[in-house]
Protein backbone atom coordinates (compact mmCIF):
# COMPACT_ATOMS: atom_id res chain seq x y z
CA UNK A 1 8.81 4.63 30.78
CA UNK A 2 9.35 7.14 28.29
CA UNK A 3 6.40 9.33 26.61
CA UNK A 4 6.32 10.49 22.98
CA UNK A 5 3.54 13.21 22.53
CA UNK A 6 2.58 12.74 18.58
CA UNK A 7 1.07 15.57 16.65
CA UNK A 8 0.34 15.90 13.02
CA UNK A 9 0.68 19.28 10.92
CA UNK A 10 -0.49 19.68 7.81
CA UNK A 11 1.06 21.82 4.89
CA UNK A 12 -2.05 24.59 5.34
CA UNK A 13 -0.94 25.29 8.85
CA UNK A 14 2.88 25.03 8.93
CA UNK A 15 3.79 28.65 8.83
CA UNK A 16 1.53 29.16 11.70
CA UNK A 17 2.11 26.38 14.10
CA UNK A 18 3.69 26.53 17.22
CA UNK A 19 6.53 24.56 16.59
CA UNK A 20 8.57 27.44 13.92
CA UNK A 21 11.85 24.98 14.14
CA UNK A 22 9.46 22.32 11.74
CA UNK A 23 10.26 25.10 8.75
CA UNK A 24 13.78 24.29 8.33
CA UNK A 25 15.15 20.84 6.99
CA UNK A 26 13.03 21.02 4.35
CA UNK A 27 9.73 20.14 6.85
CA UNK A 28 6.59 20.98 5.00
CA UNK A 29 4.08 19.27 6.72
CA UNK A 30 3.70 17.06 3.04
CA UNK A 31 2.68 13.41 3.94
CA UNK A 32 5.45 10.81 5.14
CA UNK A 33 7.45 13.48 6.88
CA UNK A 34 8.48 13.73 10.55
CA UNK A 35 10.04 14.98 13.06
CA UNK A 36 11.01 14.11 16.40
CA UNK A 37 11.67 17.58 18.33
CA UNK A 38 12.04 18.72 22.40
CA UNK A 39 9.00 20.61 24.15
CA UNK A 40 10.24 22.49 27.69
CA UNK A 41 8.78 19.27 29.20
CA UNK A 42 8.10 16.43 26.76
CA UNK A 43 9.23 15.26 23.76
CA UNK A 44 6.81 15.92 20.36
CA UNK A 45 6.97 13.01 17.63
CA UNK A 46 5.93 15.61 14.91
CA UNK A 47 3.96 13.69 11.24
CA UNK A 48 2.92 15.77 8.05
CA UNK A 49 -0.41 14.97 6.91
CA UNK A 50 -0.05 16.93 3.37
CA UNK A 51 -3.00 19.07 1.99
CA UNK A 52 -5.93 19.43 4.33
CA UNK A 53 -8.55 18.71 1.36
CA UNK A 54 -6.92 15.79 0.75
CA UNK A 55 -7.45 14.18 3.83
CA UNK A 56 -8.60 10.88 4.07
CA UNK A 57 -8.68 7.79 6.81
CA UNK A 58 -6.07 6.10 4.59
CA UNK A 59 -3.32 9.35 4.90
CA UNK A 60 -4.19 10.10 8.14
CA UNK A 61 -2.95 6.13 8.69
CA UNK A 62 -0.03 6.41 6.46
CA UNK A 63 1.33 9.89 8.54
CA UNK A 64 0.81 7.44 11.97
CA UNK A 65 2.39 4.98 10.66
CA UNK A 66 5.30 6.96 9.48
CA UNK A 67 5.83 8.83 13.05
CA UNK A 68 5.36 5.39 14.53
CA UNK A 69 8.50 4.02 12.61
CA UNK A 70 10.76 7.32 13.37
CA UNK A 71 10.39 7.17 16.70
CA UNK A 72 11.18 3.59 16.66
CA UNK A 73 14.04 3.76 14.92
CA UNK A 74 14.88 6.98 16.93
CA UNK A 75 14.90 5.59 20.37
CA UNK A 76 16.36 2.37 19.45
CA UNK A 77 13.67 -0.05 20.98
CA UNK A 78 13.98 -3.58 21.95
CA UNK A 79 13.03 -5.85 24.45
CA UNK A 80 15.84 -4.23 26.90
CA UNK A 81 15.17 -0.63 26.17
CA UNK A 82 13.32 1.69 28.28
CA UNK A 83 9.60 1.43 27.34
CA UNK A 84 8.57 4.17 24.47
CA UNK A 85 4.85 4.80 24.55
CA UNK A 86 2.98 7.04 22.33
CA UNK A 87 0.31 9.57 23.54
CA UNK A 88 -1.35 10.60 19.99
CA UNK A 89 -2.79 13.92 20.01
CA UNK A 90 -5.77 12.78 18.10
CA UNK A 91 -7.59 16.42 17.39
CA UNK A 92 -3.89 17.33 15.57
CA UNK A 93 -4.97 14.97 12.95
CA UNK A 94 -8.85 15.67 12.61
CA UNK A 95 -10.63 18.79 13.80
CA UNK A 96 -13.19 16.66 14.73
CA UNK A 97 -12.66 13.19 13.75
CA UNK A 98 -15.10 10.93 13.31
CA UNK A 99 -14.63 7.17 14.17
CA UNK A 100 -12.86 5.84 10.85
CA UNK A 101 -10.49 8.29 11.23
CA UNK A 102 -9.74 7.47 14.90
CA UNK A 103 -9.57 4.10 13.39
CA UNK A 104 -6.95 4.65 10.87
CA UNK A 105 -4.99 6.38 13.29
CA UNK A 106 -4.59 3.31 15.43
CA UNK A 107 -3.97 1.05 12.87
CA UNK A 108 -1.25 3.45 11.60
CA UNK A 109 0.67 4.12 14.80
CA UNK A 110 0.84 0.03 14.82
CA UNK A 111 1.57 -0.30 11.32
CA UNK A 112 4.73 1.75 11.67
CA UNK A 113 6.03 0.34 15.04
CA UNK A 114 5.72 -3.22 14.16
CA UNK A 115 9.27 -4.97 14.30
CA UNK A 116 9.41 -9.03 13.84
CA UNK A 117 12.79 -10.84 14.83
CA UNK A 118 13.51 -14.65 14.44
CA UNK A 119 15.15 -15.36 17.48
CA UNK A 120 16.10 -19.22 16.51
CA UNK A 121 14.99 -22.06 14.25
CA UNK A 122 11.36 -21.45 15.09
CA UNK A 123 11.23 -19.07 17.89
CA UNK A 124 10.54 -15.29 17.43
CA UNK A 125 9.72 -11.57 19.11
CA UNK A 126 7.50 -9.35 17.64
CA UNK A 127 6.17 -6.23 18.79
CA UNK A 128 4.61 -2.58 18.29
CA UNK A 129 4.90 0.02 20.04
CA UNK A 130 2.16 0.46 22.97
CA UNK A 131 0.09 4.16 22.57
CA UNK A 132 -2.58 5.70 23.95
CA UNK A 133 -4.89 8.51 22.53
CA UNK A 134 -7.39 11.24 24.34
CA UNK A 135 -10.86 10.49 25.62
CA UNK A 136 -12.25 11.38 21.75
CA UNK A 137 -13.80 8.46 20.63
CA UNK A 138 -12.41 5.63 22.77
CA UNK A 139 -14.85 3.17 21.07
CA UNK A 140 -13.17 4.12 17.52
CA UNK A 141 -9.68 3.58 18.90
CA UNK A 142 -9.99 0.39 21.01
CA UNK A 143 -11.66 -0.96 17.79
CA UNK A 144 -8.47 0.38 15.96
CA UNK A 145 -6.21 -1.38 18.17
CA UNK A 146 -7.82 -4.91 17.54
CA UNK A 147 -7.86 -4.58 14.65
CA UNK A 148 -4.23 -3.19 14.34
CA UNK A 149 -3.48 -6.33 16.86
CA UNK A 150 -4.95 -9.02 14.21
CA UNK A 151 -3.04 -7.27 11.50
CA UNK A 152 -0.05 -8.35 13.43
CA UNK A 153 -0.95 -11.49 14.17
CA UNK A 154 -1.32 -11.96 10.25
CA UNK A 155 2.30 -9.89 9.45
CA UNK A 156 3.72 -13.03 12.37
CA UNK A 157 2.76 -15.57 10.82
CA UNK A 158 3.50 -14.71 7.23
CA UNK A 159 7.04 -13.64 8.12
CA UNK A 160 7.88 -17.17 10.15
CA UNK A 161 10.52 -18.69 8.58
CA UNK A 162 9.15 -21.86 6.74
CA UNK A 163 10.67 -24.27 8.08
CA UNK A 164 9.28 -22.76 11.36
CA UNK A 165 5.63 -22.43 9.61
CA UNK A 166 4.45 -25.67 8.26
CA UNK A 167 0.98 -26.95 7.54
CA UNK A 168 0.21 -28.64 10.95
CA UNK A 169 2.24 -25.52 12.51
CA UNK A 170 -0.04 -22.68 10.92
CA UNK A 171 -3.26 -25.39 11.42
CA UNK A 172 -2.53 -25.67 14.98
CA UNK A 173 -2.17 -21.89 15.35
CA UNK A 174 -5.12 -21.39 14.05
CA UNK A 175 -6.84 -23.11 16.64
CA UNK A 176 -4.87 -21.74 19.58
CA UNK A 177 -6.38 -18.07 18.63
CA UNK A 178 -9.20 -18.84 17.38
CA UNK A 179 -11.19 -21.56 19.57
CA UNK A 180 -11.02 -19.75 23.04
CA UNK A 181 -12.71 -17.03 21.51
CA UNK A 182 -15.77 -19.51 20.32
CA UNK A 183 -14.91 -20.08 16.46
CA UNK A 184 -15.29 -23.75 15.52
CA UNK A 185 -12.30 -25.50 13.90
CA UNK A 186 -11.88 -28.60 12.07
CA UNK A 187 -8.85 -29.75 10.88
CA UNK A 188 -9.28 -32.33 7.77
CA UNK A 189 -6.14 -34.53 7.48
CA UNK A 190 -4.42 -36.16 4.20
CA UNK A 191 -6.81 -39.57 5.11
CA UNK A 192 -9.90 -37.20 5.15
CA UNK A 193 -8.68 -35.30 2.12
CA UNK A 194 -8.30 -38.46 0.03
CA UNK A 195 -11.90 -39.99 1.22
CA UNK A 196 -13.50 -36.42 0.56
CA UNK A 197 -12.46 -35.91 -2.90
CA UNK A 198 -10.37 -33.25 -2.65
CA UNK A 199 -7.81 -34.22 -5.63
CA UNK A 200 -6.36 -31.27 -6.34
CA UNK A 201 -5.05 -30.22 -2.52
CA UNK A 202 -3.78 -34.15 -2.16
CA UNK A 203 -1.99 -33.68 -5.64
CA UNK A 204 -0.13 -30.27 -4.97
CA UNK A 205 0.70 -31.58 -1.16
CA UNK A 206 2.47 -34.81 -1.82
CA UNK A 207 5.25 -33.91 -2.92
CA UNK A 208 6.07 -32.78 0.58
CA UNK A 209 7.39 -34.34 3.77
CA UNK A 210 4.62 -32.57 5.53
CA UNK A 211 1.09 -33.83 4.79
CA UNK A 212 -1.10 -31.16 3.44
CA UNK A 213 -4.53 -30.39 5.31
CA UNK A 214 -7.92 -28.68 4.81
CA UNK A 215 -8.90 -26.30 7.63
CA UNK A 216 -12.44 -24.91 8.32
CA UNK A 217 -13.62 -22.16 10.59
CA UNK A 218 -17.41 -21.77 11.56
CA UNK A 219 -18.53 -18.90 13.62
CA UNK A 220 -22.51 -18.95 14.33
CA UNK A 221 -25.38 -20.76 13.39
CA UNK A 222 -26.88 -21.06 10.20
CA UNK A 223 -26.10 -20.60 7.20
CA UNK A 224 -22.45 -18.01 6.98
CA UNK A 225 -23.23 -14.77 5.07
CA UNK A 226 -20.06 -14.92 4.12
CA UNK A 227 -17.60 -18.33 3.23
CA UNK A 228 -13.72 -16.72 3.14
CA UNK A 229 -11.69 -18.99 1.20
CA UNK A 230 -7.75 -18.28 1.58
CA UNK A 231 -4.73 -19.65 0.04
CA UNK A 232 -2.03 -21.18 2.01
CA UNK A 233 1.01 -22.51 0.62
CA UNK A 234 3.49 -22.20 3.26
CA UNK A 235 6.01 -23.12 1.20
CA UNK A 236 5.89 -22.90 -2.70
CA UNK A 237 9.05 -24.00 -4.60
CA UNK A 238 6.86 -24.72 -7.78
CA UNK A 239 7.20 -28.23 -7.42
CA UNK A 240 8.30 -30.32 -10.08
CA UNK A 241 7.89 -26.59 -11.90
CA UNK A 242 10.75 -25.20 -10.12
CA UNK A 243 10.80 -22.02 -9.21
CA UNK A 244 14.25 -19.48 -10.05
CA UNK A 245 16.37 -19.25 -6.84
CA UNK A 246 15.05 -15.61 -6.95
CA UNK A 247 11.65 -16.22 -7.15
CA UNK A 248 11.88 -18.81 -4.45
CA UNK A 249 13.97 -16.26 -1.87
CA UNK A 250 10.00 -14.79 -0.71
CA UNK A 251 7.88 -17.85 -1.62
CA UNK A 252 6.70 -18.67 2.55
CA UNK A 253 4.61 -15.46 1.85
CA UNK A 254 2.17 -17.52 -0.34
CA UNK A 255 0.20 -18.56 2.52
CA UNK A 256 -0.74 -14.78 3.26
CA UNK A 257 -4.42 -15.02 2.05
CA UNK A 258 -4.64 -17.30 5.03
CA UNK A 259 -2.99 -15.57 7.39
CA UNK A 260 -4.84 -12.71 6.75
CA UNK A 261 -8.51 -14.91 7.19
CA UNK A 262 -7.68 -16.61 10.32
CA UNK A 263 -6.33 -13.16 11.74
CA UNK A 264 -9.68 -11.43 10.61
CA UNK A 265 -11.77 -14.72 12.25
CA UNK A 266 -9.71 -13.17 15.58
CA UNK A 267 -12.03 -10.35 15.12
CA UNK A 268 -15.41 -11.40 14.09
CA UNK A 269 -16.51 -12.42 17.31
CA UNK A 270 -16.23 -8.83 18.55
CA UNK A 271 -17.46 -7.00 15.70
CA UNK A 272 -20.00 -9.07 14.43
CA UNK A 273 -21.74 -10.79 17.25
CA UNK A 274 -24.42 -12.96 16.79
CA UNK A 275 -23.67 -13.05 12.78
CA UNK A 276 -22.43 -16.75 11.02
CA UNK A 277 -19.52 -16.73 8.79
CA UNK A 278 -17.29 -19.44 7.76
CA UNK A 279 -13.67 -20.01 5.81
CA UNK A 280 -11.85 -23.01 4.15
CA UNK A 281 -8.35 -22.57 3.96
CA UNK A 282 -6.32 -25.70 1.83
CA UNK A 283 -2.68 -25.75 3.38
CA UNK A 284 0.09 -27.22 1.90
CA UNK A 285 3.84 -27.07 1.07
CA UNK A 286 4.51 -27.10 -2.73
CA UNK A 287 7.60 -29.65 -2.79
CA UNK A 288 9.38 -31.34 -5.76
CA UNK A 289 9.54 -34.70 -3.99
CA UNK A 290 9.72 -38.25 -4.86
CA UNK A 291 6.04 -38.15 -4.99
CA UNK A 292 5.42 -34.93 -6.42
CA UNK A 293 2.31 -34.11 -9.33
CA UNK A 294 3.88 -34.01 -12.27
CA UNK A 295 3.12 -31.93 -15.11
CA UNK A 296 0.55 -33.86 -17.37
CA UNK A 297 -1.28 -35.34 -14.50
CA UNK A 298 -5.06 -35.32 -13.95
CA UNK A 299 -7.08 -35.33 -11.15
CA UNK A 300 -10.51 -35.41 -9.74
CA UNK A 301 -11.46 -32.46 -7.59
CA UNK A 302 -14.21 -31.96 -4.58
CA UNK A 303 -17.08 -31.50 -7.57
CA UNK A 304 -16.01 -34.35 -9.41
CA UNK A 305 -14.56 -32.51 -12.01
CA UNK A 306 -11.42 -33.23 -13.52
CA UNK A 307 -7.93 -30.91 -13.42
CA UNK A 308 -5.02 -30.88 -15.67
CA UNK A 309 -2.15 -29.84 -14.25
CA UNK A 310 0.15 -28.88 -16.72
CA UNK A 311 2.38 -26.72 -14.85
CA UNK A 312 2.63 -27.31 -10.85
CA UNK A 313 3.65 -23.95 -10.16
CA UNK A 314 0.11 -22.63 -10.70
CA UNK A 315 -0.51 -24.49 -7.59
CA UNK A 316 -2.62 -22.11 -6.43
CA UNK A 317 -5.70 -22.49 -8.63
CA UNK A 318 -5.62 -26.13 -7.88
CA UNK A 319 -5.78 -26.01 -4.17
CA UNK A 320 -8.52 -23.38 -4.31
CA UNK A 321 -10.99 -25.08 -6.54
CA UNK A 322 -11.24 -27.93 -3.77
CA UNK A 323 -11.63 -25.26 -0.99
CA UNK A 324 -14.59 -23.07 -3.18
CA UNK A 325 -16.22 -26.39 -3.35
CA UNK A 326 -16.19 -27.17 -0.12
CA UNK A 327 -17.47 -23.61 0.42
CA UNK A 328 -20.33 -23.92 -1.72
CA UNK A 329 -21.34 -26.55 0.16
CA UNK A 330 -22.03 -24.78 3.41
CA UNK A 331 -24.71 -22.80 1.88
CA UNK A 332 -23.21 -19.23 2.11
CA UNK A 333 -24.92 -16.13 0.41
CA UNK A 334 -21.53 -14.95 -0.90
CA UNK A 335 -17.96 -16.15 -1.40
CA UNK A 336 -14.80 -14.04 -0.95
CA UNK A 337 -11.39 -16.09 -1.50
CA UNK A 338 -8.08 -14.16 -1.18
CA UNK A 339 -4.60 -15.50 -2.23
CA UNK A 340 -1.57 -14.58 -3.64
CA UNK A 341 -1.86 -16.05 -6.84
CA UNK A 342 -0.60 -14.52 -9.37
CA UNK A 343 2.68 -12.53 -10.60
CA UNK A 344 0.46 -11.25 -13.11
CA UNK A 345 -1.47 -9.14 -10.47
CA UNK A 346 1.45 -7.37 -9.50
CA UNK A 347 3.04 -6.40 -12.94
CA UNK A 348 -0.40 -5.22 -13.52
CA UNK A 349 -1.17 -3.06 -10.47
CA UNK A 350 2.05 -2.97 -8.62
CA UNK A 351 2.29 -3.49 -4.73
CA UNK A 352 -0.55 -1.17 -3.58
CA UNK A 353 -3.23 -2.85 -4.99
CA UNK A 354 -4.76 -6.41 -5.15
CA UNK A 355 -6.49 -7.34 -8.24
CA UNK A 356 -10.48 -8.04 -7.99
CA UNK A 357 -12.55 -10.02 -9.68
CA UNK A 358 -16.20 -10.67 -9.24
CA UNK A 359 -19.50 -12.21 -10.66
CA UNK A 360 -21.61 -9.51 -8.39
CA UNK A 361 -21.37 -5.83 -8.97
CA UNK A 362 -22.75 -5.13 -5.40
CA UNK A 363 -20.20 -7.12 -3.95
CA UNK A 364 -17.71 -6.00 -6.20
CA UNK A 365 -18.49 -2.43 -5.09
CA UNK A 366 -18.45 -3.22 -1.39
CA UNK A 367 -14.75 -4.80 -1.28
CA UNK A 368 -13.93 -1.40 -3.82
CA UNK A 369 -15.20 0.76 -1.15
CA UNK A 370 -13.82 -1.48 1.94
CA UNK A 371 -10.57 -0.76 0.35
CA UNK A 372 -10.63 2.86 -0.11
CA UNK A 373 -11.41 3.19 3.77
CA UNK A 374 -8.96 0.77 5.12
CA UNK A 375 -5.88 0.78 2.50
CA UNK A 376 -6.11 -2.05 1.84
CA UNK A 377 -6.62 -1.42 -1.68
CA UNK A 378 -8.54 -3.23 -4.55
CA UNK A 379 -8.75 -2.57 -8.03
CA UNK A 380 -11.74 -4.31 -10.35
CA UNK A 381 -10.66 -6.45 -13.20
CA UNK A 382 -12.52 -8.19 -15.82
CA UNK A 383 -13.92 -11.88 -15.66
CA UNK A 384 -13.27 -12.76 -19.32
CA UNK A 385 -15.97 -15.36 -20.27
CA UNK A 386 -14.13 -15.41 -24.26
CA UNK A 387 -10.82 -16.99 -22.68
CA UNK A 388 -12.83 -20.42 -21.74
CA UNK A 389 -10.83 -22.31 -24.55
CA UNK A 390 -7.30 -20.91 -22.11
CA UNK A 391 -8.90 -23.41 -19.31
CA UNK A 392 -10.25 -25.85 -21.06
CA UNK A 393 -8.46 -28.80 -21.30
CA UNK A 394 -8.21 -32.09 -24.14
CA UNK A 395 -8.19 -34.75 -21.52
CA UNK A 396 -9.64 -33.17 -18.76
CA UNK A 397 -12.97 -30.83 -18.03
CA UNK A 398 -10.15 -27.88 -16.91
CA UNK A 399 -6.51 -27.28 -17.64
CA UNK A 400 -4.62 -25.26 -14.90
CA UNK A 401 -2.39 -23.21 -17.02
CA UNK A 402 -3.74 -20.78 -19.90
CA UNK A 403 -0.76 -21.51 -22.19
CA UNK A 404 -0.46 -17.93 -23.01
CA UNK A 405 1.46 -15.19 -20.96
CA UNK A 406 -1.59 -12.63 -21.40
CA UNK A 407 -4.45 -12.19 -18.97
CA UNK A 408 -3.10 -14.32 -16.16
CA UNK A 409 -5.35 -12.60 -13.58
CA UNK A 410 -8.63 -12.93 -15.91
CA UNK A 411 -7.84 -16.95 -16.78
CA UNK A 412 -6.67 -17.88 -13.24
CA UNK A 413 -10.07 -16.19 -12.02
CA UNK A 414 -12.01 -17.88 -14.87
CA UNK A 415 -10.98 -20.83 -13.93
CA UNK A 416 -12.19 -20.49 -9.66
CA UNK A 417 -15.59 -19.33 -11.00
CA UNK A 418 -16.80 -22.75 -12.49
CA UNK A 419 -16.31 -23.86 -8.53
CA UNK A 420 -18.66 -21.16 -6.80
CA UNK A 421 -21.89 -22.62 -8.72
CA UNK A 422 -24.27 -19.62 -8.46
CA UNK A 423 -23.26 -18.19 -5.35
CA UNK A 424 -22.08 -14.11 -5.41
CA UNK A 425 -18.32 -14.21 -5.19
CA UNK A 426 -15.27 -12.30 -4.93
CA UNK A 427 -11.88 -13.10 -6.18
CA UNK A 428 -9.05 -10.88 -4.71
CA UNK A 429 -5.55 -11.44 -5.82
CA UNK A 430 -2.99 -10.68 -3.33
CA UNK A 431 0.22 -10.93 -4.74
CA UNK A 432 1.05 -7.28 -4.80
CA UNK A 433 0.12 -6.09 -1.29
CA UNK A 434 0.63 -9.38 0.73
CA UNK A 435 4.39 -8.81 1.47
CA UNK A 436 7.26 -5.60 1.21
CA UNK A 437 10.38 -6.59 -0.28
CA UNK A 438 12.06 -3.33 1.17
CA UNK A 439 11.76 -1.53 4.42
CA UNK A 440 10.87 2.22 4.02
CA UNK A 441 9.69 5.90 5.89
CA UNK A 442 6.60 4.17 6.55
CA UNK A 443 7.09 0.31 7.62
CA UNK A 444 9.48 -2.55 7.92
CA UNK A 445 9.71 -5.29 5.08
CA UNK A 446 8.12 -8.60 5.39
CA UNK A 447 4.54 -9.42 5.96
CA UNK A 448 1.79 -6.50 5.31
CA UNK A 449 -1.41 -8.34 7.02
CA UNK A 450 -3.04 -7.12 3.83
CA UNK A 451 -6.99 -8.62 3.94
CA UNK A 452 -7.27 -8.19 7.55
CA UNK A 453 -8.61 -4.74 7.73
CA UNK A 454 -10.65 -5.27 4.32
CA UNK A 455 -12.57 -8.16 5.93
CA UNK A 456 -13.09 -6.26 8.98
CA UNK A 457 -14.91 -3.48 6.78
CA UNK A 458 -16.46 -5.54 4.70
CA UNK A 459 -18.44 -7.24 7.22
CA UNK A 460 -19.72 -4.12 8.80
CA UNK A 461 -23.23 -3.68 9.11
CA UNK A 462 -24.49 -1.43 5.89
């Protein structure tokens, strides 16, 4: 087995560090640059960090992750190589760092070593690359790791091929994680869908082969503090809405918001013992088929409301109402649903951020600050009570598409908070974050496991 010693430098300290070769190349300790350089008796993965006064968990993560990757690349790893561990020289990145920054380091080093290869039709590897840090903080990085751990569970799952991921597949997943570890799961078939109501999941799901389902996670007793709600279209062609071949090329990404819950649920039990929590995740392939929705059609959802679909490739919306229903149902003091649901979020805010939107400033302001800490990114955007009449339908109580290309995010979110009666919620809107179209310095492409590290803030005693 081989050893990697990583150290960070930042740009303050580069003309005095040890190491003078890091001044040529054009090494200036800024953020995203590395080195991989040979001690008398080791070899140094070397990571700028940038500006000292601009430190923050989130960089200190990013310069991880970005060593993680170049020595990964470096050294050539696979399942055949010799083993490549990483011994992080945690005090190089923070004087004295306290336990988020231990934290971020973790989930950085795994961020960047994370490689995912189908291997056949359904089979796959995946894998990051195995480190160890000092005896500073141990708690802080063995917290780091599971979390880093579920984050690749979620980044798995989301990058299985879709043929390889379908409803029952990611259901049944699910409950292979999450039931040893003392989460209770439900599974609600097509049968149990019809007889419950739930109008809109049953409408977007038959147009597929594969039956759509409703899974629900409980964790406590009681009453959850917090119902999760997540999106997860393992497939979404657009149905009778077709999708363009482009758009279609990343579409078994759309069940990220649920990958992302069921990988946090991994977690809860270990961070939050003793709390309740719950999460009701609609699953579905979006399918043009023989029985597809078609544009035009209403239907009856889990309040007894009734849904227009006009255009089946705002699928989303329709799935979700069902599931916040549901969700309201269990009594919980807040809501917090997560899906990619919208193009509209990422022309808006680009890849880095997920949109929010929220009827509670003090939850609003908790996700806002769960982001800054962990990355995972939110920005606040407005619930727009004056675009009603863009939801509002002539046949129906609601109408799932505004009819208007402006304020996607606002009327999509509009439209999920006439389900969440007068419990706090949180909308987040994925799109952006939830999957890299391009491999670069700092991780592969695919799957980001976006949500999982929010949720595991966010649930953190205050």
């Amino acid at each position: 087995m081989s050893t990697v010693v990583v150290r960070a430098v930042y740009e303050d300290d580069i003309d005095t560090d040890v190491f003078d070769a890091r001044r040529v190349d054009g090494f200036t300790g800024r953020i995203g640059q590395t080195r991989i350089e040979q001690s008398s008796d080791h070899i140094v993965g070397v990571t700028g960090v940038g500006a000292r006064d601009a430190s923050s968990p989130e960089r200190l993560a990013r310069a991880a992750a970005a060593i993680a990757r170049r020595v990964s690349a470096a050294f050539a790893v696979s399942e055949a190589s010799d083993p490549i561990t990483l011994e992080v020289d945690i005090d190089s990145f923070a004087a004295s760092p306290d336990d988020e920054a231990v934290v971020a380091i973790a989930r950085g080093i795994a961020w960047g070593g994370y490689r995912f290869r189908m291997t056949g039709e359904t089979t796959f590897t995946s894998r990051s690359l195995p480190a160890r840090a000092g005896a500073s903080s141990p708690d802080a990085w063995e917290r780091g790791a599971r979390i880093a751990a579920a984050v690749q569970h979620a980044r798995d799952l989301v990058n299985l091929s879709p043929s390889a991921l379908t409803p029952a597949e990611l259901a049944r997943r699910a409950r292979e994680l999450l039931e040893p570890l003392g989460v209770h799961v439900v599974i609600r078939d097509a049968a149990e869908l019809e007889d419950g109501g739930y109008g809109g999941i049953i409408a977007i799901g038959k147009g597929s082969a594969r039956p759509p389902l409703l899974l629900e996670l409980a964790l406590g007793e009681g009453p959850p503090e917090y119902a999760f709600v997540a999106k997860g279209v393992t497939f979404d062609s657009g149905g009778m809405s077709l999708k363009s071949p482009e758009a279609l090329m990343d579409m078994k990404s759309d069940m990220a918001g649920a990958a992302a819950v069921i990988a946090a649920f991994s977690l809860l039990p270990s961070l939050a013992p003793g709390r309740s929590f719950s999460d009701v995740i609609p699953i579905v392939e979006n399918m043009p088929g023989a029985h597809a929705v078609r544009p035009g059609d209403v239907v009856r959802v889990r309040n007894g409301a009734t849904l227009e679909i006009l255009d089946t490739d705002f699928e989303g919306r329709v799935i979700l109402v069902d599931a916040l229903a549901r969700a309201v149902e269990m009594g919980p003091r807040t809501i917090v649903d997560l899906a990619t649901l919208t193009y509209a979020a990422r022309n808006a805010l680009g890849d880095n951020f997920a949109a929010l939107v929220a009827t509670d400033d003090a939850l609003a302001s908790r996700l806002l600050a769960a982001g800054e800490r962990t990355g995972d990114r939110v920005w606040r955007m407005p619930l727009q009570a004056d675009l009603n009449a863009q939801i509002t339908s002539d046949i129906a109580d609601y109408k799932n598409f505004p009819g208007v290309p402006r304020a996607r995010v606002s009327t999509a979110a509009l439209l999920l908070s006439r389900f969440v009666a007068e419990v706090p919620w949180a909308h987040v809107d994925m799109a952006g974050p939830a999957f890299r179209h391009t491999a670069d310095a700092l991780g592969a492409a695919g799957g980001t496991g976006y949500g999982v590290a929010l949720i595991a803030d966010l649930i953190r005693p205050s």
